[in-house]
Protein backbone atom coordinates (compact mmCIF):
# COMPACT_ATOMS: atom_id res chain seq x y z
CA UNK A 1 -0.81 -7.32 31.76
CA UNK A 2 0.07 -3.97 30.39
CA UNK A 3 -2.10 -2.30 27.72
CA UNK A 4 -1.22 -1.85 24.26
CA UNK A 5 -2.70 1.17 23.82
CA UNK A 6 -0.52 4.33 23.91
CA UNK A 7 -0.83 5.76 27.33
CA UNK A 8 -1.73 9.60 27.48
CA UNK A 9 0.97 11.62 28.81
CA UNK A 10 -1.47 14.36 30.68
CA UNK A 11 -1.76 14.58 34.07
CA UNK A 12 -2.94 16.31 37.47
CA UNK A 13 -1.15 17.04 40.53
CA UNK A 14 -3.56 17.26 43.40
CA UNK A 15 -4.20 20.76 44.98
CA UNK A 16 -2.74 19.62 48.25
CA UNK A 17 0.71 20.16 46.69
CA UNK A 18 1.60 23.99 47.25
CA UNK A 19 3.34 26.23 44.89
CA UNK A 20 6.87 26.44 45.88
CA UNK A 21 8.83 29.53 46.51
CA UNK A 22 12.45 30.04 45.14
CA UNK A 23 14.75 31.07 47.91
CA UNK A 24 17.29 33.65 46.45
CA UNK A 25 19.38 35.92 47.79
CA UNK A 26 20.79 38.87 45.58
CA UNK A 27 19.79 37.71 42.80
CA UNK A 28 21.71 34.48 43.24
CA UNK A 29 21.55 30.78 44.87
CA UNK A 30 23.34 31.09 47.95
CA UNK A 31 26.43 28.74 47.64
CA UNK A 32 29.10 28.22 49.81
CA UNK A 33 32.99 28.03 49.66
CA UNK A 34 34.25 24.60 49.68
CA UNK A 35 37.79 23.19 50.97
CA UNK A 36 39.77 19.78 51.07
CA UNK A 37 38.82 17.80 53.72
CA UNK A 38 41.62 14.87 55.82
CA UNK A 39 40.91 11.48 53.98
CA UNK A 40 37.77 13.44 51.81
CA UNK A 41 35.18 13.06 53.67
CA UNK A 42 32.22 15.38 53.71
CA UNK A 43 31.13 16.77 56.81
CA UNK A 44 27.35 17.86 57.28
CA UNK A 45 28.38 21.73 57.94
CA UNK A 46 28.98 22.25 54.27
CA UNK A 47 29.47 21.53 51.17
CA UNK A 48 33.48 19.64 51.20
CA UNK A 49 35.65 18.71 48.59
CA UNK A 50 37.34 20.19 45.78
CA UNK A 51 35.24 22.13 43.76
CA UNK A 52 34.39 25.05 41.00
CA UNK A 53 32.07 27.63 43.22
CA UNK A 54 30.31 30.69 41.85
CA UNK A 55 30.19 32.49 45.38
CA UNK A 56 32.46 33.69 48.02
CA UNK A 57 32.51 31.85 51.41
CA UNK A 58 29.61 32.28 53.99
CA UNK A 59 29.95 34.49 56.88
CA UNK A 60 30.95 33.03 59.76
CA UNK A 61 27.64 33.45 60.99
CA UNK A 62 26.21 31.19 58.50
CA UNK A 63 28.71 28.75 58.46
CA UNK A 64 27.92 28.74 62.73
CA UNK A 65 24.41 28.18 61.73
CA UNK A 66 25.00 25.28 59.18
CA UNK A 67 27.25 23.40 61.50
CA UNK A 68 25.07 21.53 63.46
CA UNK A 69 24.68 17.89 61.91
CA UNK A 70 20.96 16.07 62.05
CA UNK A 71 20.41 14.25 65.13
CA UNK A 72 20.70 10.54 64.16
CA UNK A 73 20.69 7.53 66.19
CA UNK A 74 23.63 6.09 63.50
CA UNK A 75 22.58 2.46 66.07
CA UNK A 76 19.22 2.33 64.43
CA UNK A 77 18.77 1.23 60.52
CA UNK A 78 15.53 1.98 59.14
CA UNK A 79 13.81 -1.26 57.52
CA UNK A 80 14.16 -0.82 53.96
CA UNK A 81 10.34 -1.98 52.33
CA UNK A 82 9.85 -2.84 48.92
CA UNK A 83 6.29 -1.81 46.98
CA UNK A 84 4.08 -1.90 43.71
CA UNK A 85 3.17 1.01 42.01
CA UNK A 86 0.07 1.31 39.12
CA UNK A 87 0.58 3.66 36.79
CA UNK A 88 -1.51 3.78 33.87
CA UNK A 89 -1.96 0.36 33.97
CA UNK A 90 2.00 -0.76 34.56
CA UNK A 91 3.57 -2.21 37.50
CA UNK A 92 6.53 0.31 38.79
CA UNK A 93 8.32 -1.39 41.52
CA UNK A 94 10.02 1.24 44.30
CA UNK A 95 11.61 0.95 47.22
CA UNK A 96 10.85 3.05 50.65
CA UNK A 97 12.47 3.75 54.32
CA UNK A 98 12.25 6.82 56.57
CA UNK A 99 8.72 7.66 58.39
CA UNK A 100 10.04 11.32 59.28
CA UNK A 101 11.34 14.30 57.55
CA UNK A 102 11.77 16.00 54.00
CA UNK A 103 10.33 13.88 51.07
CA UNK A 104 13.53 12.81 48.92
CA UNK A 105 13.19 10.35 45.61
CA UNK A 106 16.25 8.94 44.54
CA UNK A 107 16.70 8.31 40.23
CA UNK A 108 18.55 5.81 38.53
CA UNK A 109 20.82 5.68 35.48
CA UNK A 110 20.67 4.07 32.12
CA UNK A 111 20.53 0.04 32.72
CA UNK A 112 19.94 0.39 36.87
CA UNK A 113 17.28 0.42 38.54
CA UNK A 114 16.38 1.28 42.59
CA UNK A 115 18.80 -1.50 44.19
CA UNK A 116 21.94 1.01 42.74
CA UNK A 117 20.77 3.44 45.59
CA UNK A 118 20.99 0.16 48.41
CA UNK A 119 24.12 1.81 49.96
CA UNK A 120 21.90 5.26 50.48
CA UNK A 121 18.70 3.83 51.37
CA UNK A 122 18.81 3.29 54.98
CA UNK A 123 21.63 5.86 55.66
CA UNK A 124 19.32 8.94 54.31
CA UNK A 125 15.84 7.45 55.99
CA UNK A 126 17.44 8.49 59.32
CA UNK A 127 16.13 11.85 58.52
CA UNK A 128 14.15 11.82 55.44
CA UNK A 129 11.41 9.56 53.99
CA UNK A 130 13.20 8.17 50.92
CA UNK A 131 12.04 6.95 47.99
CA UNK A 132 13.67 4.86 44.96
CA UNK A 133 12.31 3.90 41.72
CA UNK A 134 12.65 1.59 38.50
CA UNK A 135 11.76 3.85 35.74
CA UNK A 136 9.73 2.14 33.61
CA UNK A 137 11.48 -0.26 31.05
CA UNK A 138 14.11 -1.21 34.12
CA UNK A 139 14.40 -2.73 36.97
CA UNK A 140 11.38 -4.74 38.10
CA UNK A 141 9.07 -2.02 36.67
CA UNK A 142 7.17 -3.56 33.77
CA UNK A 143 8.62 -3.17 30.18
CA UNK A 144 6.44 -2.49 27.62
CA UNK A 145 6.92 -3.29 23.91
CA UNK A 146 7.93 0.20 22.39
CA UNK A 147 6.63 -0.64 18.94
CA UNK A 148 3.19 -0.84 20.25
CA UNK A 149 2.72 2.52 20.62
CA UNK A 150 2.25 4.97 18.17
CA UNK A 151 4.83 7.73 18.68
CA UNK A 152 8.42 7.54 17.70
CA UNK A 153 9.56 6.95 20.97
CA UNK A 154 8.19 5.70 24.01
CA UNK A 155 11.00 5.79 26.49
CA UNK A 156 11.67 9.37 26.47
CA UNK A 157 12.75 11.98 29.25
CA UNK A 158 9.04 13.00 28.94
CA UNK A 159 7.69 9.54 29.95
CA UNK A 160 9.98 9.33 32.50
CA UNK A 161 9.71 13.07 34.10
CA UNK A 162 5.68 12.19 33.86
CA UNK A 163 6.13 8.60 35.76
CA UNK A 164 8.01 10.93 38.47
CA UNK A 165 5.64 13.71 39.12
CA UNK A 166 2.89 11.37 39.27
CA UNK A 167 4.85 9.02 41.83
CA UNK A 168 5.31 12.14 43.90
CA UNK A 169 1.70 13.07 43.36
CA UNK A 170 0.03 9.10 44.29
CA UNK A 171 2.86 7.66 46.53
CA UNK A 172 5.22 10.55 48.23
CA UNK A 173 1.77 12.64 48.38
CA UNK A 174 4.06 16.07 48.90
CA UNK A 175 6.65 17.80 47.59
CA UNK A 176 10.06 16.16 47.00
CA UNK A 177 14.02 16.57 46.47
CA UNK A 178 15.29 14.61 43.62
CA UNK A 179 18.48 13.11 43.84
CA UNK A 180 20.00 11.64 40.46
CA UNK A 181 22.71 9.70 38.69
CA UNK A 182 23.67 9.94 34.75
CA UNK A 183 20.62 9.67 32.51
CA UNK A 184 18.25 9.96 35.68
CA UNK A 185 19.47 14.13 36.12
CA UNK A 186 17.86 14.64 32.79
CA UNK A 187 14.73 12.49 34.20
CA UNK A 188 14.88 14.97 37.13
CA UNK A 189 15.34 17.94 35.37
CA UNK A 190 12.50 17.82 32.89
CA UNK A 191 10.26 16.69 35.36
CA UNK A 192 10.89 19.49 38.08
CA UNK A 193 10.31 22.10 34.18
CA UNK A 194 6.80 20.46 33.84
CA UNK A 195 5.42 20.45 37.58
CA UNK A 196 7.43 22.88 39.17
CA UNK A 197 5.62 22.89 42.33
CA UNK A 198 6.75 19.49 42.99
CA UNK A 199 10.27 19.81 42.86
CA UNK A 200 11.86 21.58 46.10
CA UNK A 201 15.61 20.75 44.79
CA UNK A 202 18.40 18.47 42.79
CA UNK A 203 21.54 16.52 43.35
CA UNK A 204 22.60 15.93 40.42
CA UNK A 205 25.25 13.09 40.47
CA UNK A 206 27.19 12.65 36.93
CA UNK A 207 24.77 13.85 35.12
CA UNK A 208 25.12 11.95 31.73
CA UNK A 209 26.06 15.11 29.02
CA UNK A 210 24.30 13.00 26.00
CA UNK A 211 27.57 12.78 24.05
CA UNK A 212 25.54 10.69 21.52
CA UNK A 213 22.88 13.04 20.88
CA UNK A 214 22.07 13.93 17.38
CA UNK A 215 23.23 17.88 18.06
CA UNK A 216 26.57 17.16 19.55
CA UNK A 217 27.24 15.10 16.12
CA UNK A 218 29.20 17.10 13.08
CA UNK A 219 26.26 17.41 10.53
CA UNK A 220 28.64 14.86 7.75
CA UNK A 221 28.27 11.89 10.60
CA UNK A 222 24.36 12.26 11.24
CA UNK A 223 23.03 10.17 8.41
CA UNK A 224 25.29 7.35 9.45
CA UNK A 225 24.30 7.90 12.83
CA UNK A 226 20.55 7.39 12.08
CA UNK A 227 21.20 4.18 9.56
CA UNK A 228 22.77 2.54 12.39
CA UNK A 229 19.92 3.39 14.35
CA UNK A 230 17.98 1.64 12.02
CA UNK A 231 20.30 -1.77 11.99
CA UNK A 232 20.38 -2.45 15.57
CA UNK A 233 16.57 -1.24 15.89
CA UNK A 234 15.27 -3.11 13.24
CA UNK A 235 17.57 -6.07 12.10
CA UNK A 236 18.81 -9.03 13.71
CA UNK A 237 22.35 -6.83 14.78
CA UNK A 238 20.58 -5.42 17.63
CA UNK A 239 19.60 -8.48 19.24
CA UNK A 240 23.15 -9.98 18.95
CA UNK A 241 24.60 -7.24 20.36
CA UNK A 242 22.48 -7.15 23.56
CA UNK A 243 22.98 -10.68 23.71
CA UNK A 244 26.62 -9.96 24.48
CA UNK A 245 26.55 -7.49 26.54
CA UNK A 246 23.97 -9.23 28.62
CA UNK A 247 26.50 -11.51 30.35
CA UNK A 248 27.84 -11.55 34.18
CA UNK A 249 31.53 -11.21 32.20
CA UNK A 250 30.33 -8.07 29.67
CA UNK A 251 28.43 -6.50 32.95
CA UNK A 252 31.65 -6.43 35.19
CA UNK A 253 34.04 -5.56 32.47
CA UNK A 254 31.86 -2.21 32.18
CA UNK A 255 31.25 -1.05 35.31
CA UNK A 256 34.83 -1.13 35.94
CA UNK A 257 35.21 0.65 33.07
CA UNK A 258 33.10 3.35 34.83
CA UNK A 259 33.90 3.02 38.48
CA UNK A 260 37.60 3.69 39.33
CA UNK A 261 37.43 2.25 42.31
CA UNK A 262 36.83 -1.76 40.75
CA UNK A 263 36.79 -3.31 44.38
CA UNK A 264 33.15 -1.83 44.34
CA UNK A 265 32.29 -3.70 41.20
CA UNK A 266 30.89 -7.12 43.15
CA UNK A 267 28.88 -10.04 42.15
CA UNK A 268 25.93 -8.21 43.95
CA UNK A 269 26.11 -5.31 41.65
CA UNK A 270 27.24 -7.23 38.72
CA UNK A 271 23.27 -9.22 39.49
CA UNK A 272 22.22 -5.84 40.57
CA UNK A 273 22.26 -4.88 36.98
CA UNK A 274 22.24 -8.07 35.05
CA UNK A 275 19.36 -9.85 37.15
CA UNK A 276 16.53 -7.65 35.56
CA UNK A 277 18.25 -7.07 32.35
CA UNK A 278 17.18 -10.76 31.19
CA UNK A 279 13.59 -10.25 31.83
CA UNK A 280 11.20 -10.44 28.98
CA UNK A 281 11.29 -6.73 27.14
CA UNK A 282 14.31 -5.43 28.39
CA UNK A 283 16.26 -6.24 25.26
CA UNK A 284 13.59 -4.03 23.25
CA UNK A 285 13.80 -0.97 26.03
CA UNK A 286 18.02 -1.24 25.85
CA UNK A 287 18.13 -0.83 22.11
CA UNK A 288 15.48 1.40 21.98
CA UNK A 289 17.43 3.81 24.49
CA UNK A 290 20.43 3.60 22.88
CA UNK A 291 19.17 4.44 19.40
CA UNK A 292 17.58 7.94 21.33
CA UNK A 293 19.71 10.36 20.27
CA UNK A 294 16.89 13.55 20.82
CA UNK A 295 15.23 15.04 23.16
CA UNK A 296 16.64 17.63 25.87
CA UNK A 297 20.34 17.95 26.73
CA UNK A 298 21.00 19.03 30.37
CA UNK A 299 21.92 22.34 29.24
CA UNK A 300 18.62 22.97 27.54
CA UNK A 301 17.13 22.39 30.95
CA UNK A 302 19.20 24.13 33.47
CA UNK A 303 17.73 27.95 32.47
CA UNK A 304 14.53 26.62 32.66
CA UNK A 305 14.83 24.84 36.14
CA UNK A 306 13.08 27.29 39.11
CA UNK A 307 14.30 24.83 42.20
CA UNK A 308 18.04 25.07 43.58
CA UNK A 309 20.83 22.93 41.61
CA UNK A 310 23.29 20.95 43.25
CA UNK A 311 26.16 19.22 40.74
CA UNK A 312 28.50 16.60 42.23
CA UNK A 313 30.70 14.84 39.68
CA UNK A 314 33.29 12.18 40.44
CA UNK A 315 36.15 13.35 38.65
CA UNK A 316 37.68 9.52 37.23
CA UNK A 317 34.10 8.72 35.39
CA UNK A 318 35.68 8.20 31.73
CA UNK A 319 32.12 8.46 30.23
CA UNK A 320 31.31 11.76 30.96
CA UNK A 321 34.36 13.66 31.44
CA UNK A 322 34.65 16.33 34.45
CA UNK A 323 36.17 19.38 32.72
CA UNK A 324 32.99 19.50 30.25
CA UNK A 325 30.62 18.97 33.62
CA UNK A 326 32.09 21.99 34.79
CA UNK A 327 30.63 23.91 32.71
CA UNK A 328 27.08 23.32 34.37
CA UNK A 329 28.55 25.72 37.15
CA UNK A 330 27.73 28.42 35.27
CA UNK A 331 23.53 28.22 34.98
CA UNK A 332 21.78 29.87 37.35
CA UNK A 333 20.08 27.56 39.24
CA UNK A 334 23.44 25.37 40.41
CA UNK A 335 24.20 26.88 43.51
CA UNK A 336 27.86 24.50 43.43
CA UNK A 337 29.58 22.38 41.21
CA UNK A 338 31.36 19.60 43.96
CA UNK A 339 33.98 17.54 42.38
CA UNK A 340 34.09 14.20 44.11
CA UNK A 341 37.96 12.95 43.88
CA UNK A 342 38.84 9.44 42.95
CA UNK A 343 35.37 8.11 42.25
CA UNK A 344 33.67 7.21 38.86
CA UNK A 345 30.22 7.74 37.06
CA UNK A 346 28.10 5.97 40.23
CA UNK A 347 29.33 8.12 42.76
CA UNK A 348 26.14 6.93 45.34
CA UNK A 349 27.12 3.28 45.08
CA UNK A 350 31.10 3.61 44.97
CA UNK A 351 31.68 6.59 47.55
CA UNK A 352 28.64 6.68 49.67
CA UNK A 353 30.71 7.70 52.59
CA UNK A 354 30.77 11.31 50.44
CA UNK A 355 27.68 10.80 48.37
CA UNK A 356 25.18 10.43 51.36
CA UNK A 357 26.78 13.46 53.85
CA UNK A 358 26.35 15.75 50.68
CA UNK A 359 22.89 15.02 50.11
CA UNK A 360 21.76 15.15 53.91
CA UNK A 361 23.39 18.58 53.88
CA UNK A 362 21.84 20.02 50.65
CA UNK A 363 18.30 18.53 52.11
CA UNK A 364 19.02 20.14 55.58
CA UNK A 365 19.89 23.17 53.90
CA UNK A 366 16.72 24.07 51.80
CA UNK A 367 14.60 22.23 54.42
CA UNK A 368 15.39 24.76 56.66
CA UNK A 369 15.09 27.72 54.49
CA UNK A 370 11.53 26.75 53.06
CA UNK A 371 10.46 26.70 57.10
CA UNK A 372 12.32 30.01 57.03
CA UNK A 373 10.01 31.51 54.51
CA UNK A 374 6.61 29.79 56.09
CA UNK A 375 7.28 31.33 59.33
C-alpha cells in the first residue's frame, strides 16, 4: 500500500554514472541533410524523410561512415520481460528486452502507459537494452490519491522527470537515451535539465506543445480557465465526464481522432489504453492532469537541454499541429526536425516501420561518437 505521506522529491545518482560530454562540432549539433525516400521508409544510414534541417548535407565521407546498418539477426526476437519497480514506496511496473548495447528508456504519453511502445520493444532490443515505463498515475504503476499530499500538484513534469532519473539510477544502472511521445518529451526533457549526466540523448516523437497551458491563454480567458478547473476537480462534473470517456466506444473514437492511419486503432490498443484506465485512482490522476495547466512548456526546456535533440513529428496529428512543431528546429540542441508523412500523434505505435529505423540510427549515431571521445 502506498504511503500517504508526501514523498520528497530529492535524490542521488550514484557516482558510477559519469559526467557526460557534449559532442559539438563548430559550435553546432552535427545534423544531416535529409531526402524522400521510395514508399518512406527510413534507412539506418541517415536521417530520411521530409524534413526542416538546420545544416548542410554530410560529406560524403561521413555519409560512407554512417552507412553501415547494426548487425541484427532480424530471425531472432528478444523475449520481452515484464518487472516491478519500488520507488518511494510505489509499485512502477516497466517492461525490459535487449541484454547488449546502449541503454535506451522509452516514455509514454498522456493516458498510455509502456504496452504503447509493444511494436518497438523487441525490434530496438536487437541492439540496445530497452526499457519502458508506466509513469506513475498510469499504466499498472500505482496511482496515488493526489489530494493526499500537500502541494498543489502531485503529478507534475517534476515527479515524473524524478521517477526517470531514479529508474535510470536503480534499474538501467548507466546512462540512457530517452525516447518520447507527446506529454512524455516534456517528462524527458526536464529530467535530462535536472541530472544531466544521465541523459546521453532524445527522440522526441510529437512532443505535446501544451496548447492548454495557462501562458498560451489570452489573459481575459484565464479566470474561466481556472473556475473550470475547479468544477471538474472538485464537483461531481469531473467524475461524469471521465465516466464517459472511459468507454471501449469514447477510447476508439479518439485515437482515431489522433492517428490518421485508423486501421491501427484495434481492440488491442483500444484495451491497451482503456484496461488500466478503470483501475482504482486513475479517474483522480486523469482529472488532475487535465486541470495542469503550469509548469514547463517544451520551449522553456530546449535552451536548457546539454544532450543532442532529435524531433520527429508525424505531420496528420490534429492535436498538435506540425507547422508550430517546426519551430523546435530552431533551439540549439535539435540537431533535426524529421517530419514523418501520413502518420498521427503516436508515431511509434502507427508507423513503426519509420519510428524504430530512426531511433536505431540516432542511438548508433551518438553511441559511436561518445566511444569516439573515450578513445
Amino acid at each position: 500500500m502506498a504511503s500517504s505521506s508526501s514523498p520528497s522529491l530529492s535524490f542521488s545518482v550514484p557516482n558510477s554514472l559519469p559526467k557526460r560530454k557534449l559532442f559539438r562540432s563548430s559550435g553546432h549539433h552535427r545534423a544531416v541533410s535529409l531526402k524522400y525516400l521510395d514508399h518512406y521508409r527510413v534507412s539506418s544510414n541517415g536521417y530520411r524523410s521530409i524534413c526542416c534541417s538546420k545544416a548542410s548535407a554530410l560529406d560524403s565521407s561521413e555519409e560512407k561512415r554512417d552507412s553501415a546498418p547494426f548487425a541484427v539477426d532480424s530471425a531472432s526476437e528478444p523475449e520481452v520481460r515484464t518487472g516491478m519497480w519500488n520507488w518511494r514506496g510505489y509499485r512502477i511496473r516497466y517492461q525490459y528486452a535487449g541484454k547488449d548495447g546502449p541503454a535506451l528508456v522509452l516514455i509514454h504519453g498522456f493516458g498510455a502507459n509502456s504496452d504503447h511502445w509493444r511494436k518497438n520493444i523487441s525490434y530496438l532490443a536487437k541492439t540496445s537494452r530497452v526499457y519502458s515505463i508506466d509513469l506513475i498515475g498510469y499504466g499498472y504503476s500505482d496511482k496515488p490519491n493526489p489530494r493526499e499530499f500537500k502541494v498543489n500538484s502531485f503529478y507534475t513534469f517534476e515527479t515524473w522527470a524524478s521517477q526517470l532519473n531514479d529508474f535510470c539510477a536503480d534499474v538501467v544502472k548507466d546512462e540512457a537515451f530517452f525516447i518520447c511521445n507527446s506529454i512524455g518529451g516534456v517528462v524527458g526533457l526536464q529530467a535530462a535539465i535536472m541530472e544531466p549526466q544521465i541523459c546521453k540523448g532524445i527522440l522526441l516523437l510529437n512532443i505535446s506543445l501544451r496548447m492548454l497551458h495557462i501562458k498560451k491563454q489570452p489573459w481575459y480567458g484565464r479566470p474561466f480557465i481556472k473556475s473550470f478547473q475547479r468544477l471538474l476537480r472538485n464537483t461531481i462534473v469531473g467524475r461524469l465526464f471521465f465516466k464517459a470517456v472511459a468507454t471501449p466506444e469514447s477510447i476508439k473514437s479518439i485515437l482515431c481522432q489522433c492517428y490518421h492511419d485508423t486501421s491501427a486503432v484495434t481492440d488491442e490498443l483500444v484495451q491497451i489504453i482503456l484496461k488500466p484506465g478503470l483501475d482504482p485512482g486513475a479517474a483522480d490522476v486523469f482529472l488532475e492532469f487535465i486541470c495542469y495547466s503550469d509548469g514547463p512548456l517544451p520551449e522553456e526546456l530546449l535552451p536548457k537541454v546539454k544532450c543532442p535533440v532529435l524531433v520527429a513529428w508525424g505531420d496528420k496529428d490534429p492535436w498538435e499541429p506540425v507547422e508550430l512543431g517546426k519551430a523546435y528546429a530552431k533551439f540549439d540542441a535539435v540537431e533535426d526536425f524529421v517530419i514523418l508523412p501520413n502518420v498521427g500523434h503516436c508515431p511509434q505505435d502507427e508507423a513503426p516501420h519509420l519510428v524504430n529505423p530512426l531511433i536505431e540510427t540516432f542511438v548508433k549515431r551518438h553511441s559511436e561518437e561518445m566511444i569516439g571521445l573515450l578513445t
